[in-house]
Structures are given as structure tokens and as C-alpha cells.
Protein backbone atom coordinates (compact mmCIF):
# COMPACT_ATOMS: atom_id res chain seq x y z
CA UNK A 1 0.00 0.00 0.00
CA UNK A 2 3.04 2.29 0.60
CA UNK A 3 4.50 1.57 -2.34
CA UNK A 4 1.23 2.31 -4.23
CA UNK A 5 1.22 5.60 -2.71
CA UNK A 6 4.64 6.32 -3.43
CA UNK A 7 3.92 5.52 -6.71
CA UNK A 8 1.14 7.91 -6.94
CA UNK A 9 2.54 10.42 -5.23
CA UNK A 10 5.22 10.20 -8.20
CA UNK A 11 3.37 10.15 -10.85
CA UNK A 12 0.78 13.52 -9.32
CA UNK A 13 3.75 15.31 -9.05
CA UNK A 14 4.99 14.35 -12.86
CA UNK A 15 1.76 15.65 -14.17
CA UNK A 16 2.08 18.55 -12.26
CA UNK A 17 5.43 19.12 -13.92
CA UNK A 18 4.08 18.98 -17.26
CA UNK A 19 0.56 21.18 -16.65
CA UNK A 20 3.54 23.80 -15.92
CA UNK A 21 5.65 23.91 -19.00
CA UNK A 22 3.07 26.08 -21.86
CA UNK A 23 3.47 27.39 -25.31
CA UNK A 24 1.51 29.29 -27.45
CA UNK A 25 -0.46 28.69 -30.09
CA UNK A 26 -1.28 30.49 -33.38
CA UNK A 27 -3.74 33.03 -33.58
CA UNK A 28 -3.45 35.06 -36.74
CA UNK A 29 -2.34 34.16 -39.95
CA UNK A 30 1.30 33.94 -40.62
CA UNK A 31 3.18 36.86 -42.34
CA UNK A 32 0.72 38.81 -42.12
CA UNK A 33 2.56 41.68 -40.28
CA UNK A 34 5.79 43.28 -41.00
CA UNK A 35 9.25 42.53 -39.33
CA UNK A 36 7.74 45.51 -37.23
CA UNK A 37 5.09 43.80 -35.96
CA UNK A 38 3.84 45.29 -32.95
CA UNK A 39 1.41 46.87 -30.65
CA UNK A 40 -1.08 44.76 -29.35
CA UNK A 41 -4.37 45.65 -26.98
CA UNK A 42 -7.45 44.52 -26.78
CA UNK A 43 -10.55 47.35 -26.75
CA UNK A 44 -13.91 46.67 -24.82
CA UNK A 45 -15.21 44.43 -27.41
CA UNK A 46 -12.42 41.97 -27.35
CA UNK A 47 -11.06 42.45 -30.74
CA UNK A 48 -7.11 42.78 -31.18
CA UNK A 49 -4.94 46.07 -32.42
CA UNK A 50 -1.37 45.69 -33.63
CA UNK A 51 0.75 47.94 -35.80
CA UNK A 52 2.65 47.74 -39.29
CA UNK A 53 -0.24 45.21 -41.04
CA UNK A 54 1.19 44.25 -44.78
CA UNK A 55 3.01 47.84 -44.33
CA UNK A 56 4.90 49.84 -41.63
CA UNK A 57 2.95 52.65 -40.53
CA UNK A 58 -0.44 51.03 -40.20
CA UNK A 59 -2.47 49.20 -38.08
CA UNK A 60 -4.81 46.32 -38.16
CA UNK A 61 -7.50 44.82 -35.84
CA UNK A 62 -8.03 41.27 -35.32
CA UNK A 63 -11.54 39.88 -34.30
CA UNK A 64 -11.50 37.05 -31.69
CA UNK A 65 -10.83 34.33 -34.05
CA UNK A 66 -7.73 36.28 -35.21
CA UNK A 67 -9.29 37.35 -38.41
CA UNK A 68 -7.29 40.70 -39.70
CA UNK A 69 -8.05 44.01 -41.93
CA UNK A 70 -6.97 47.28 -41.99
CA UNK A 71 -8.26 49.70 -39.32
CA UNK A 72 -6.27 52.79 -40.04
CA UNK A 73 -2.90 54.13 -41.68
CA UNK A 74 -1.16 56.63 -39.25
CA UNK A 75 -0.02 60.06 -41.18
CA UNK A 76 2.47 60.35 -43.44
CA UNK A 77 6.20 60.01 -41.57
CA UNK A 78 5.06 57.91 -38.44
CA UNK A 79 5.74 54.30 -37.48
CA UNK A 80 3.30 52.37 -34.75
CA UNK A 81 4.83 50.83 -31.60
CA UNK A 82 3.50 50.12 -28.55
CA UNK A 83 -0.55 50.83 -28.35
CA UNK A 84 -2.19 51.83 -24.88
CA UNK A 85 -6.08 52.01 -24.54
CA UNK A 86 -7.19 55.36 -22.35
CA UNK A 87 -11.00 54.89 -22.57
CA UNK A 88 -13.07 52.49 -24.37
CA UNK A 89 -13.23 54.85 -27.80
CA UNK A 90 -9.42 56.34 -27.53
CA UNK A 91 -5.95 54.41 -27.87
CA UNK A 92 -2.44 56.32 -27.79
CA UNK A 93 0.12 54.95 -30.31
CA UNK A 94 3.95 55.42 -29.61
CA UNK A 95 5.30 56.49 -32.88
CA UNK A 96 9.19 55.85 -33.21
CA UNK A 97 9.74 57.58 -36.39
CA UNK A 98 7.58 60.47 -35.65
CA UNK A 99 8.87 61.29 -32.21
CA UNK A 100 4.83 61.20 -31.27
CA UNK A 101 2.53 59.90 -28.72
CA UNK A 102 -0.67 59.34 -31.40
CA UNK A 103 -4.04 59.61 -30.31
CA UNK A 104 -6.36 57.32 -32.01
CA UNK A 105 -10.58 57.60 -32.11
CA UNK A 106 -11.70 54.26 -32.78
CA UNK A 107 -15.22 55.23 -33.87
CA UNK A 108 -13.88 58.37 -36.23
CA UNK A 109 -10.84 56.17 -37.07
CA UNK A 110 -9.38 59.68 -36.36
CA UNK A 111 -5.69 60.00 -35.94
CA UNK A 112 -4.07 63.01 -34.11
CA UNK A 113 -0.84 64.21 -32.70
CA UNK A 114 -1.04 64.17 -28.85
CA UNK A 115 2.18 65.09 -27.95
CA UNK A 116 5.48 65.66 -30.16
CA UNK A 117 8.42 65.61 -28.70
CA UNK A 118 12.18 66.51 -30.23
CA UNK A 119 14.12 65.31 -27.83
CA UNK A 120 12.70 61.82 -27.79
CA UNK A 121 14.63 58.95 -29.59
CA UNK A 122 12.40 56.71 -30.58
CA UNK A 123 9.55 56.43 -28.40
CA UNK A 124 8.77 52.65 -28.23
CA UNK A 125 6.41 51.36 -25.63
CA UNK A 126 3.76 53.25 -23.48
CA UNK A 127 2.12 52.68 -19.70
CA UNK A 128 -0.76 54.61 -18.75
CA UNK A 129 -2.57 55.32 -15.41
CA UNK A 130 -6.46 55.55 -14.63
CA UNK A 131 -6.29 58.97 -14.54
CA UNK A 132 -4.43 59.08 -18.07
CA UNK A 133 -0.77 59.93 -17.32
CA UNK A 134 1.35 58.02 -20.15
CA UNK A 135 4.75 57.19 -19.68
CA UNK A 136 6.74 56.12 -22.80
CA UNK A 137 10.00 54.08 -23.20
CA UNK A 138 12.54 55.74 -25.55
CA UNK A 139 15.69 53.84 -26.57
CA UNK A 140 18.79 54.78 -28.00
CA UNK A 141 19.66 51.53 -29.75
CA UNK A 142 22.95 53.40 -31.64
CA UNK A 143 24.45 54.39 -28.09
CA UNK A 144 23.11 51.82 -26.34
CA UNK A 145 21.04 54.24 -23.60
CA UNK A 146 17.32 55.37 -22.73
CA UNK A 147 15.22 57.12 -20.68
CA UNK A 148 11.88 57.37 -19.88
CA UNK A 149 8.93 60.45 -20.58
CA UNK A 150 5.90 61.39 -18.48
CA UNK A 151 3.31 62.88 -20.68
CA UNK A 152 0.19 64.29 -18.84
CA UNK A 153 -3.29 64.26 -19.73
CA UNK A 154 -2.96 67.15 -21.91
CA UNK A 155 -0.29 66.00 -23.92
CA UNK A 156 2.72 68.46 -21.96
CA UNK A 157 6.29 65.97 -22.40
CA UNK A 158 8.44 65.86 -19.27
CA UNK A 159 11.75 63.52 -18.93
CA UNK A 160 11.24 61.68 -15.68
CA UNK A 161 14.17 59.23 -16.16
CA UNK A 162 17.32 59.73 -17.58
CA UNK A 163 20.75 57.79 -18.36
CA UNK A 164 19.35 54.34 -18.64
CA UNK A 165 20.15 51.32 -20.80
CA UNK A 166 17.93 50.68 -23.68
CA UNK A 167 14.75 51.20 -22.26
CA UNK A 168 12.01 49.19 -23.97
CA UNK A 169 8.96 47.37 -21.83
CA UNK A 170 7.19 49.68 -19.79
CA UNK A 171 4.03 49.03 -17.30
CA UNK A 172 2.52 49.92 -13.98
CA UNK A 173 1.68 48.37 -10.95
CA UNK A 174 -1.90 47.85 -10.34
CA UNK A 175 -1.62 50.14 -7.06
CA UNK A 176 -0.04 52.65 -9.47
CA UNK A 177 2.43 53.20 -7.14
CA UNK A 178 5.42 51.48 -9.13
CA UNK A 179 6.35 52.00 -12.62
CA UNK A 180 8.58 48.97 -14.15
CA UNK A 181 10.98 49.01 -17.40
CA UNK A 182 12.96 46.61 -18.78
CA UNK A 183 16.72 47.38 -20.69
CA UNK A 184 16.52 44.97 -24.07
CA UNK A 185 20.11 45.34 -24.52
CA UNK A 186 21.36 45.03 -21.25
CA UNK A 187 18.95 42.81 -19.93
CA UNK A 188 17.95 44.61 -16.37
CA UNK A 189 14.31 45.17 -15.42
CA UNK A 190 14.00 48.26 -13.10
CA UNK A 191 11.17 49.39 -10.26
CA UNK A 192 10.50 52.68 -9.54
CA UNK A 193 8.21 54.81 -7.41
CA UNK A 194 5.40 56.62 -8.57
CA UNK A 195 3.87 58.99 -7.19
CA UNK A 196 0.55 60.82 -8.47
CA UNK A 197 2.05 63.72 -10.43
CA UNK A 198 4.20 61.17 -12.61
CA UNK A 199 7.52 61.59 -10.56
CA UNK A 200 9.62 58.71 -10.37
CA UNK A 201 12.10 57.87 -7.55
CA UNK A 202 13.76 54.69 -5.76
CA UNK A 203 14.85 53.13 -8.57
CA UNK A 204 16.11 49.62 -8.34
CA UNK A 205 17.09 46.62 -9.83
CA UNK A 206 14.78 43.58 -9.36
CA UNK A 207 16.52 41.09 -11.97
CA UNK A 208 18.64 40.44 -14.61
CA UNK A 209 18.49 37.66 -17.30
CA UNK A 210 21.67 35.97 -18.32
CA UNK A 211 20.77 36.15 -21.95
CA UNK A 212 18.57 36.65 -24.47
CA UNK A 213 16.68 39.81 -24.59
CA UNK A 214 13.39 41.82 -23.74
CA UNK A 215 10.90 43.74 -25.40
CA UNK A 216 7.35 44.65 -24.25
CA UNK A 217 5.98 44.11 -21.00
CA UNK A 218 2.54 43.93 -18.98
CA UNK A 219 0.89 43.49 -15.31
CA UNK A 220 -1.17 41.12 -14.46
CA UNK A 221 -3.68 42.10 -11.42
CA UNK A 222 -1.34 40.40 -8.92
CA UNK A 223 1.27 42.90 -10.02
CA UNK A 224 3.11 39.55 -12.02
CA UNK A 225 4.91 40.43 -14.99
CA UNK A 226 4.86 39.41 -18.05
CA UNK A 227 8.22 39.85 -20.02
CA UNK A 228 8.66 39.76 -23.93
CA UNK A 229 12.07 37.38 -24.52
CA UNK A 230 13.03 38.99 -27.67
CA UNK A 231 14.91 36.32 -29.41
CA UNK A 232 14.61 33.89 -26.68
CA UNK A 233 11.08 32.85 -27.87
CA UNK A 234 9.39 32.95 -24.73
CA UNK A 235 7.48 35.19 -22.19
CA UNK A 236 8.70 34.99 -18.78
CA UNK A 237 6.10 35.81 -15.65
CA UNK A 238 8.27 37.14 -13.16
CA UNK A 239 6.85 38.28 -9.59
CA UNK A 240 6.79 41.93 -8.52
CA UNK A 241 10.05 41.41 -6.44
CA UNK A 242 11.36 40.03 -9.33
CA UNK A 243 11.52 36.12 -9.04
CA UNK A 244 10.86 33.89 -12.17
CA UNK A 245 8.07 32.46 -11.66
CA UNK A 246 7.41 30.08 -14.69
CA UNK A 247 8.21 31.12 -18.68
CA UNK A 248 5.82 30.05 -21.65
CA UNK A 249 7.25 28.86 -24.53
CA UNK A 250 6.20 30.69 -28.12
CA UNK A 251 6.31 29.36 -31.79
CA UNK A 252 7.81 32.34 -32.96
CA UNK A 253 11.36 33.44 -31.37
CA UNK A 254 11.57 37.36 -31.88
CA UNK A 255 8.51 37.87 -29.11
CA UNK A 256 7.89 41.38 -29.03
CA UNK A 257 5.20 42.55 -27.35
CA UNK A 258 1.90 41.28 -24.83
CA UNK A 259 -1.01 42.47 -24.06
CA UNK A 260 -4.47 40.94 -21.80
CA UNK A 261 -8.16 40.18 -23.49
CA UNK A 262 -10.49 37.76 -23.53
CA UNK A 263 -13.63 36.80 -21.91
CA UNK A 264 -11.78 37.19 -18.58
CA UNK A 265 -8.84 39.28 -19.03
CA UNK A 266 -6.75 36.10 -18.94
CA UNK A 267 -6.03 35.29 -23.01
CA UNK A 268 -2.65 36.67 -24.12
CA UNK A 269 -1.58 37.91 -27.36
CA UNK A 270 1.55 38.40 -28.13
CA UNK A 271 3.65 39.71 -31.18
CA UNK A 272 6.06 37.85 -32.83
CA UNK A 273 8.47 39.43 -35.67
CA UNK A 274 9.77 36.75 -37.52
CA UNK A 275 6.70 34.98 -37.68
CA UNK A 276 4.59 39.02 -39.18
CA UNK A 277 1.50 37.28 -36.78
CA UNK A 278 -0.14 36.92 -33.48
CA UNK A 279 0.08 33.94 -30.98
CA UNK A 280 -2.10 33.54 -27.94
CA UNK A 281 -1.84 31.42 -24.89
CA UNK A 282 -3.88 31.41 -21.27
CA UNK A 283 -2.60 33.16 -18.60
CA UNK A 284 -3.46 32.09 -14.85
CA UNK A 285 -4.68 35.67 -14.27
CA UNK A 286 -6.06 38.62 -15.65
CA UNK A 287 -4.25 41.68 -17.18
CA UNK A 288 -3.87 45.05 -15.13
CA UNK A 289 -4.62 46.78 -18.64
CA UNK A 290 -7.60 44.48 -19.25
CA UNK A 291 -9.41 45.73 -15.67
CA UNK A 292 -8.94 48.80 -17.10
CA UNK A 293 -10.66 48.70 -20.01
CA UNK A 294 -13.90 46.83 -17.69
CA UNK A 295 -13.80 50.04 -15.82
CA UNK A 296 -14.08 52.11 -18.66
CA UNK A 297 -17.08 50.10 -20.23
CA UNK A 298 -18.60 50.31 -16.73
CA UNK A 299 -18.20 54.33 -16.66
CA UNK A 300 -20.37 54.33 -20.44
């Protein structure tokens, strides 16, 4: 009888081991996207956004069953990256080429310039509160350095963090008191402080991968975070101290960016470059971003 329960005890603990290793799955057709392929969020009504569609400088939407078209072409100059819902009509769009912060009406299919800004590099990725404060990653991939902008509700720029690495993922906390971004090139993911007026302070170090890189990066409601491996071709879930706590495995290697959607805020979709297409996989909870976006519906 021991034995028997040995035995089982064994094997319940060998099926555990394999209900934790995941990979995605596909989700939109294959080279559909450019080697920019970007973006992605989810709006209210579950369908899918994600830049450079069969062209840099546009974006598509995806319905649920990862069907794609055209939704609009960004002016003449600019370059989609990262894509941030503010309400359930409006998304912001960083533009890298540009040096913009887009604002996008998704009933007018209206596309405006929020906030320019010289000085930027190449804004790539964007984090936005309740309240509408955006903070946007902006890498200098030639000199290998970054830093980070606050952009307020009405679209005034302000550096907030300076003399980084190459600065790439970017979210918040669900407490919006911490702001997190990750250095592709150097491999660090930083915390910071935040307080209500966009300031940042207390930075520090919660980990550092040994190789491959990082790209985009989002909060689950626990505060977990879920970590692009550019190249690697995986997304790691690390806690908010900074622990690994389990990776997925993707088709695709050049993951590069995440957002939350589905029924219950836990479906992933995530960006792969060499692939040009969308993968998908479960996540064991729901998205910071995709709360959000329930609170905004629930405000209509």
C-alpha cells in the first residue's frame, strides 16, 4: 500500500510538472505583419490592435478568431509601436519615427498628434494610469542608452528618467504606485516609485536575465509580470520582487510585445516578428490593462 502511494505520489507530481511547462499557439495568420510587428491591446469588445499590417505605418484589428483588416494608416512620416487604450473609444500609439505619442478615435478612425516631442529617440512602448498619465519608453539603440517620458493628460512631455540602458517594456503596478521598465540590450528590469504627479524615484534593480533579450511588457492584477524574450522565444512571468516564476514557450522566437483580453482578461496575445503574426496562450490571471478597459465600459 506504501508503495502504491509512493507511486502515486510520483506520478501527481509528474503531471504537475508537465501542466507547468506552456506554449503558445497560433492566432493570426502567418506573415501577415511586417518585421515591425507590434502593438497589441485589446478594446472593450475583445477584438485585437497591432501595428505595421502588410506595411509599416499602419495598423490592423483582429476579431477574436484572429481574423485581420486594416483599421487605419497613421499620417504620413510615423511608425506604430507600442498601443495603450485610455478609454473604451481612444488608444495612444507610440510612434518611433515620428517622435509622437498618437491619439487614435476608434469610432472616427481619427488620428491626431497628442504630444510631439524633439528630444525623444524613438519612443517605443507606453504605460498609462487611470487617470491618463502616459509614460513612454525611448531607446537609443545606436548608443546603447534610454530614458523614460511622463506625458500628462494634456499632452505636456516631461523627462522623468534619464541615463538608462535601452529602455524598452514599460508598465505599472496595479496600485499605481510602481512604474517597471525593462533594458533589451542590457537585460535589467527596473522598479520605480510613482507617485501621483508622474515623478519617479527609488529606482532599483529587481533582476537580470543571463541572456537573451526583452521587449514589451505587462501586469497582471497580482502585479506579475509578463516579459517579452526577444529572441529567446518565450514570455517569462516574473513576480513583482522580481523572481521567475514560470516562462511560456512561443512558436515564434523574436517575441515582441503582450497584451491581456479575452472573456476574462486572462487570453494573451503576443507579437512575434519573424513569424509578421499573433500567438495567444492562457494566462493564470487577468491583465492590469484588461481591468482597465472593464472600468471604462462600466463608466459608459
Amino acid at each position: 500500500m506504501k508503495k502504491f502511494a509512493y507511486s502515486l505520489f510520483i506520478t501527481l507530481l509528474f503531471l504537475s510538472t508537465i501542466s507547468i511547462a506552456q506554449t503558445s499557439k497560433k492566432f493570426s495568420a502567418e506573415g501577415e505583419f511586417t518585421a515591425n510587428c507590434e502593438g497589441p491591446a485589446v478594446d472593450s469588445e475583445g477584438n485585437v490592435y497591432a501595428v505595421n499590417f502588410a506595411r509599416d505605418g499602419t495598423i490592423a484589428q483582429m476579431n477574436k478568431k484572429g481574423k485581420s483588416g486594416f483599421f487605419v494608416t497613421l499620417p504620413k512620416g510615423s511608425t506604430g509601436n507600442g498601443i495603450r487604450f485610455a478609454d473604451k473609444n481612444t488608444f495612444f500609439v507610440a510612434d518611433f519615427t515620428g517622435h509622437n505619442v498618437l491619439k487614435v478615435d476608434l469610432i472616427t478612425k481619427n488620428v491626431t498628434v497628442f504630444a510631439n516631442e524633439p528630444r525623444m529617440n524613438q519612443p517605443n512602448d507606453l504605460a498609462i494610469t487611470k487617470s491618463g498619465n502616459i509614460f513612454c519608453s525611448d531607446p537609443n539603440w545606436k548608443e546603447g542608452t534610454g530614458q523614460i517620458w511622463h506625458v500628462s493628460p494634456q499632452g505636456k512631455t516631461r523627462l522623468v528618467a534619464e541615463k538608462m540602458g535601452t529602455t524598452n517594456g514599460i508598465d505599472i503596478s496595479p496600485d499605481e504606485k510602481t512604474l517597471y521598465v525593462n533594458e533589451s540590450v542590457q537585460r535589467n528590469v527596473w522598479a520605480f516609485d510613482l507617485a501621483a504627479d508622474g515623478t519617479l524615484s527609488n529606482k532599483r534593480l529587481i533582476h537580470n536575465f543571463a541572456d537573451g533579450g526583452m521587449d514589451g511588457m505587462r501586469c497582471d492584477i497580482l502585479g506579475n509580470l509578463y516579459i517579452a524574450r526577444h529572441g529567446k522565444g518565450e514570455v517569462a512571468v516574473l513576480s513583482p520582487e522580481g523572481k521567475v516564476l514560470h516562462t511560456i514557450t512561443t512558436i515564434g522566437k523574436k517575441v515582441s510585445n503582450i497584451c491581456f483580453g479575452g472573456k476574462n482578461g486572462k487570453t494573451c496575445y503576443i507579437t512575434l516578428q519573424d513569424r509578421g503574426c499573433l500567438e495567444t496562450f492562457k494566462a493564470q490571471t487577468a491583465g492590469r490593462e484588461w481591468q482597465m478597459m472593464e472600468g471604462f465600459t462600466a463608466k459608459k
